[in-house]
N, C-alpha and C. Protein backbone atom coordinates (compact mmCIF):
# COMPACT_ATOMS: atom_id res chain seq x y z
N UNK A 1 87.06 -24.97 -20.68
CA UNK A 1 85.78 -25.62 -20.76
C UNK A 1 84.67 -24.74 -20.19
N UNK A 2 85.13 -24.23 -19.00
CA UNK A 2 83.98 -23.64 -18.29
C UNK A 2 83.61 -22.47 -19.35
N UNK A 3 84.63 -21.10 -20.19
CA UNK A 3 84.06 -20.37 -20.74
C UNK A 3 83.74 -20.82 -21.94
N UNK A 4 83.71 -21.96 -22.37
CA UNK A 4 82.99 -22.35 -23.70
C UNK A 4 81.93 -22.57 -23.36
N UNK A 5 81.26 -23.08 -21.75
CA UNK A 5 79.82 -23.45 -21.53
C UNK A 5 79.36 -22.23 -21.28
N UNK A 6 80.08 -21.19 -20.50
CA UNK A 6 79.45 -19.74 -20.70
C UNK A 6 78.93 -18.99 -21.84
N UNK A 7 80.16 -19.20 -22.70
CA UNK A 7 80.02 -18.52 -23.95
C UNK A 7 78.45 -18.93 -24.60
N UNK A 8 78.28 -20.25 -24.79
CA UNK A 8 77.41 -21.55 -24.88
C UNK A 8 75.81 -20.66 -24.81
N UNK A 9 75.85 -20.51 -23.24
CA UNK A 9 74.54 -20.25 -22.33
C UNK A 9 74.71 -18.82 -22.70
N UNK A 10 75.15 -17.62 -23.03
CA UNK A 10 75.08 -16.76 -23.80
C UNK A 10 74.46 -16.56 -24.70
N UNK A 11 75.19 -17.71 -25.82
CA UNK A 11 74.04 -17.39 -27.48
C UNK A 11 73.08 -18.13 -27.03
N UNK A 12 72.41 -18.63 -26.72
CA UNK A 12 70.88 -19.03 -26.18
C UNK A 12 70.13 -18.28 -25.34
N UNK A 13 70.87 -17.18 -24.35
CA UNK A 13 70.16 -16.48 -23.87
C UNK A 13 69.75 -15.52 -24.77
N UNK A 14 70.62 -14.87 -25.64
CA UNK A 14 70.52 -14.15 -26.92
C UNK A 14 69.34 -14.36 -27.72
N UNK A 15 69.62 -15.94 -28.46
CA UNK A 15 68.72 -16.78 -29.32
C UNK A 15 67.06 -16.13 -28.54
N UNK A 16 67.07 -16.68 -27.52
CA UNK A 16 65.34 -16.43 -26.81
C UNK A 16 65.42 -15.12 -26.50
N UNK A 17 66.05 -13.80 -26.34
CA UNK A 17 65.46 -13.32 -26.46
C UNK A 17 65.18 -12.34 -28.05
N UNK A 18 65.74 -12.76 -28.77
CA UNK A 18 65.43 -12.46 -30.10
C UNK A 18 64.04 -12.76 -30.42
N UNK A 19 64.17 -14.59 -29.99
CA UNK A 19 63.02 -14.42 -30.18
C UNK A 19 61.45 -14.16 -29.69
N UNK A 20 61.83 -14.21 -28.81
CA UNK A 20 60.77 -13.15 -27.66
C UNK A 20 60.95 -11.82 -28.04
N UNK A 21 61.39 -10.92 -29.09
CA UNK A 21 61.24 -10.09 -29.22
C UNK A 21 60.49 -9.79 -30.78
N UNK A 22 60.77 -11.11 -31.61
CA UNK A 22 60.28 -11.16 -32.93
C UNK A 22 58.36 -11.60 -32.36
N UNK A 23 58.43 -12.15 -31.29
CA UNK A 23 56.98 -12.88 -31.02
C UNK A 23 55.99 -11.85 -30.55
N UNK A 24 57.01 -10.51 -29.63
CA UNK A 24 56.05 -9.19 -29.81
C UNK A 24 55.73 -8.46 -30.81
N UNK A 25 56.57 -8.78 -31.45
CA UNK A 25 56.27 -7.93 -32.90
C UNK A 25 55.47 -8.93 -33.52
N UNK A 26 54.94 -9.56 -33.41
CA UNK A 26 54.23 -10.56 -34.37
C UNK A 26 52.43 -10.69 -33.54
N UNK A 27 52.76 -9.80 -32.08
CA UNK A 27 51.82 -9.79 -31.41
C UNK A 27 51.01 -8.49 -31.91
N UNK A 28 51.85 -7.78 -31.88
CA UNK A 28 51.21 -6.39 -32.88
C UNK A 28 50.58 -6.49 -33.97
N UNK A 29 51.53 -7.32 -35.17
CA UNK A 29 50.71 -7.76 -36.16
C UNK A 29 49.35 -8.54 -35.95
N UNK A 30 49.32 -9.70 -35.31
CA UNK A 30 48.12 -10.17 -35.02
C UNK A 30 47.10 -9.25 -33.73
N UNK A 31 47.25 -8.60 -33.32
CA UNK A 31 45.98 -7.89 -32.98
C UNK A 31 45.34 -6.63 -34.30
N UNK A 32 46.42 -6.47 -35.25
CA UNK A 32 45.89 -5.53 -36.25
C UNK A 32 44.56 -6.34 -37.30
N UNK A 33 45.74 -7.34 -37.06
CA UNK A 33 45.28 -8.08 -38.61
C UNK A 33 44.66 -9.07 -38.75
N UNK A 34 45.15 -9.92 -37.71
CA UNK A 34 43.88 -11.49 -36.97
C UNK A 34 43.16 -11.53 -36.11
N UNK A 35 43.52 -10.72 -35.22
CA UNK A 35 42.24 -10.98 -33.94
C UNK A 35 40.91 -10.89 -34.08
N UNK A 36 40.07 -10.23 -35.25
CA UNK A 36 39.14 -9.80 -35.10
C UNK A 36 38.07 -11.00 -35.77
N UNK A 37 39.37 -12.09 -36.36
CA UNK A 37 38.45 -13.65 -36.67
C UNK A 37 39.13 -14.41 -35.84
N UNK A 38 40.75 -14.81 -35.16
CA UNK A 38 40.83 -15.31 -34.71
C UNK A 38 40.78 -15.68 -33.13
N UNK A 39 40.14 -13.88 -32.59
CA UNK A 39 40.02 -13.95 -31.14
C UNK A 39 41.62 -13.24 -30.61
N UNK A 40 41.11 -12.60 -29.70
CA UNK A 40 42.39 -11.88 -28.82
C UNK A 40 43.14 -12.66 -28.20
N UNK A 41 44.26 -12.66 -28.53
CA UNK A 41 45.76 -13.24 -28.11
C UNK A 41 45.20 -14.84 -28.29
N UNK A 42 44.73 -15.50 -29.72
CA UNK A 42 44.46 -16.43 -29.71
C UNK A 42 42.79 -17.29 -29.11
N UNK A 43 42.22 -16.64 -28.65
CA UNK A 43 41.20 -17.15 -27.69
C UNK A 43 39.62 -16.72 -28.29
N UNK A 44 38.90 -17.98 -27.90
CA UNK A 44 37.74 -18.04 -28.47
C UNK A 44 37.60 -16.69 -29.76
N UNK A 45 38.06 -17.91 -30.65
CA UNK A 45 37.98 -17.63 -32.24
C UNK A 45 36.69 -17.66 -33.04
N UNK A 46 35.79 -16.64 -33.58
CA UNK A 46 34.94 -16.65 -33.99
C UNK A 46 34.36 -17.23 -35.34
N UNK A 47 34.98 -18.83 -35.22
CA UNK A 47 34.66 -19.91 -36.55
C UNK A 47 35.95 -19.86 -36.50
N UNK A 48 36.98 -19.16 -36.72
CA UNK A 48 38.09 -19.07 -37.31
C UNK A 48 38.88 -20.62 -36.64
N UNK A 49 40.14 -20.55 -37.82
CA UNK A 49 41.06 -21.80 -36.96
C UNK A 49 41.51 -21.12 -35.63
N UNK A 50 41.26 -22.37 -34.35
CA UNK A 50 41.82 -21.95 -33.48
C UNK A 50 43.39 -21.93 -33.25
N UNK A 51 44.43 -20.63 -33.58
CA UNK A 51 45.37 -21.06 -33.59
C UNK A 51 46.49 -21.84 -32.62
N UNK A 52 45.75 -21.68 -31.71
CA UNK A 52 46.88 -22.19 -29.98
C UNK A 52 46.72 -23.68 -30.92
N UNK A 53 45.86 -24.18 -31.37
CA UNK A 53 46.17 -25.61 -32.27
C UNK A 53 47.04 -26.10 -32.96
N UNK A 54 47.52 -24.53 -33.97
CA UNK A 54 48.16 -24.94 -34.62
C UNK A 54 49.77 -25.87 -35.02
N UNK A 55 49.81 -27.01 -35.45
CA UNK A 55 51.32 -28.00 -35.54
C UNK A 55 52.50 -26.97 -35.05
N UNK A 56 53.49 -26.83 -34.17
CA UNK A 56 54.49 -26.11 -34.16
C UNK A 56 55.78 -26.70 -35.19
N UNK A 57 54.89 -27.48 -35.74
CA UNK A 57 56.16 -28.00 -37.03
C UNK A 57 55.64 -27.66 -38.07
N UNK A 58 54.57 -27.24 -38.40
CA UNK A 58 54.29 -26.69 -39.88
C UNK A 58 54.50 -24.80 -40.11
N UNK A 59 55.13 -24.83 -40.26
CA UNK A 59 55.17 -23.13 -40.92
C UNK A 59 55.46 -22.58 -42.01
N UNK A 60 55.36 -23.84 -42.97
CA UNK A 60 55.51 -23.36 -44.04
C UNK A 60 53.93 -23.91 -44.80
N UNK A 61 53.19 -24.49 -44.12
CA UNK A 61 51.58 -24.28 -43.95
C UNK A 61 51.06 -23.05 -43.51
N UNK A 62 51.96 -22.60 -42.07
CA UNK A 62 51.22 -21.46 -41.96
C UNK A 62 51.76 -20.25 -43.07
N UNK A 63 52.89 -19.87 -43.04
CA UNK A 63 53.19 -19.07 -43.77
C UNK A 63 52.15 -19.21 -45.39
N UNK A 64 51.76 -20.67 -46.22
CA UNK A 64 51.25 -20.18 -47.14
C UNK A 64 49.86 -20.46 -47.01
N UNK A 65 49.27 -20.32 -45.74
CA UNK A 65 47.28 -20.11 -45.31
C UNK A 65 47.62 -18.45 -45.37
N UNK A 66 48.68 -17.45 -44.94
CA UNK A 66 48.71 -16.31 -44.49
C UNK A 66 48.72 -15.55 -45.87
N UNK A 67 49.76 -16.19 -46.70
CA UNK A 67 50.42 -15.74 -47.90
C UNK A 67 48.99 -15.65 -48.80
N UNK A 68 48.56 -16.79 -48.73
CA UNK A 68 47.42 -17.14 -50.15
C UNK A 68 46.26 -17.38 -49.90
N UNK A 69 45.75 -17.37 -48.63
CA UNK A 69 44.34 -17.26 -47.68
C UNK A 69 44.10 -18.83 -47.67
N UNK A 70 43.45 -19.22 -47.23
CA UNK A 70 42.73 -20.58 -47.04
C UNK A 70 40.98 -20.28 -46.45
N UNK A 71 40.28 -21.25 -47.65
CA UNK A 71 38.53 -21.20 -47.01
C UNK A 71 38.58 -19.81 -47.19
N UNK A 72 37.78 -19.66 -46.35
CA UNK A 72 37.63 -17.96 -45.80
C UNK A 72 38.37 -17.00 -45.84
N UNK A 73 39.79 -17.35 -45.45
CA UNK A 73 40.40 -16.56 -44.81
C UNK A 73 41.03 -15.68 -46.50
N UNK A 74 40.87 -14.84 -45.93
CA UNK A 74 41.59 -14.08 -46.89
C UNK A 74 43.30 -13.93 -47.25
N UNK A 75 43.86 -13.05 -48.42
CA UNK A 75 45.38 -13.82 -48.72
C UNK A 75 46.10 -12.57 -47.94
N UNK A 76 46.87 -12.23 -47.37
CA UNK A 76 47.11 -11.09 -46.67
C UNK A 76 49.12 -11.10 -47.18
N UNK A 77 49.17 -11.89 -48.23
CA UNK A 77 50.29 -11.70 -48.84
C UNK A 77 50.88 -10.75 -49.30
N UNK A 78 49.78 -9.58 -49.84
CA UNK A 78 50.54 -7.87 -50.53
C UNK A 78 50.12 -7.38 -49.26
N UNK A 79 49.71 -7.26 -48.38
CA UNK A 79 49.55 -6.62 -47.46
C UNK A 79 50.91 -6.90 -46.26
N UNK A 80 51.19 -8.08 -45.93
CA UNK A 80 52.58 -8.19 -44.91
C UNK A 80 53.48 -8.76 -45.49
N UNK A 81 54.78 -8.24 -44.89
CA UNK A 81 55.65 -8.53 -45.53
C UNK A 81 56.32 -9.91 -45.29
N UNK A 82 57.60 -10.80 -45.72
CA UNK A 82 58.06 -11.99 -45.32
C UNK A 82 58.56 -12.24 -43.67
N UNK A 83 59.00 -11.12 -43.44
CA UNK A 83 59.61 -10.53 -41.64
C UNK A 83 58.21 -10.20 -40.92
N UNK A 84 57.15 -9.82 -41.43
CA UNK A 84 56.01 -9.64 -40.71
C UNK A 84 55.32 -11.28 -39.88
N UNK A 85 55.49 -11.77 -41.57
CA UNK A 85 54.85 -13.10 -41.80
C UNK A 85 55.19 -14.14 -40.34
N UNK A 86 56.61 -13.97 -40.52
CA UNK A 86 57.70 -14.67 -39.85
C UNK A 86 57.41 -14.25 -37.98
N UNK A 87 57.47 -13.08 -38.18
CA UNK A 87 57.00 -12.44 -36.65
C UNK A 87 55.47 -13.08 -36.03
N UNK A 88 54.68 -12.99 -37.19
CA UNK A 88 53.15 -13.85 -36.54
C UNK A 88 53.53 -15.04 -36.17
N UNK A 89 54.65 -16.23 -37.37
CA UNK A 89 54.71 -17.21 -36.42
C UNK A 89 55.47 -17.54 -35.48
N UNK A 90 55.84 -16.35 -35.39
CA UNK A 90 56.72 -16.60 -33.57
C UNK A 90 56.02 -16.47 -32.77
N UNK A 91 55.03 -15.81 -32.76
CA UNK A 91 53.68 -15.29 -31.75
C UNK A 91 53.13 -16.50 -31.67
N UNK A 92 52.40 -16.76 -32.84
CA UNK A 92 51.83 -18.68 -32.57
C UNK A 92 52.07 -19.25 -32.08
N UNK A 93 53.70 -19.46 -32.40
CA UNK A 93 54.33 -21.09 -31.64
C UNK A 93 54.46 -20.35 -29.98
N UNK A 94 54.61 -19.17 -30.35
CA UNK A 94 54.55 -18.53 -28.40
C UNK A 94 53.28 -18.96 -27.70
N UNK A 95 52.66 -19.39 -28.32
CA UNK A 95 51.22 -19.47 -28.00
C UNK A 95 50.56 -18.22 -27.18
N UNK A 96 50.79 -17.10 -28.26
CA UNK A 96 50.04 -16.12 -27.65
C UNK A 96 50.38 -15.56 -26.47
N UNK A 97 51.69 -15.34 -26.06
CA UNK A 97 52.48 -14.94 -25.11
C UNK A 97 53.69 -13.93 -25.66
């Protein structure tokens, strides 16, 4: 029992830091590619959606505002790729961390 709860607390330590590592890479992307409407690491956004807002249950909203632009925003779909895409919303739901 005990090394099945080890084993357990293992792939979860794993799990986070994967994804703490997909959420830096998604931090890179968004200072290239969003910050300059949505504000640095999220913060006072210039009109733009504020993203620290955004639902942490919709991402397949965000993924197609990113894919196909929304309002304003432009479609940045030939420009990043599906793993890029995916990396910004790990950064989001990180809330910019």
């Amino acid at each position: 029992m005990v090394r099945i709860v080890a084993a357990g607390a293992l792939v979860l330590m794993a799990g986070a830091a994967l994804a703490q590592d997909e959420a830096k890479r998604g931090a890179d992307h968004y200072a290239r590619h969003c910050a300059a409407c949505h504000g640095v690491r999220m913060r006072d956004p210039e009109g733009a959606y504020d993203l620290r807002k955004f639902p942490q249950d919709a991402q397949e909203r965000f993924v197609n505002a990113v894919t196909r632009g929304k309002s304003s925003m432009a479609p940045f779909g030939g420009l990043l790729t599906a793993e890029e895409i995916s990396a910004l919303w790990a950064y989001v739901v990180s809330g910019g961390k």
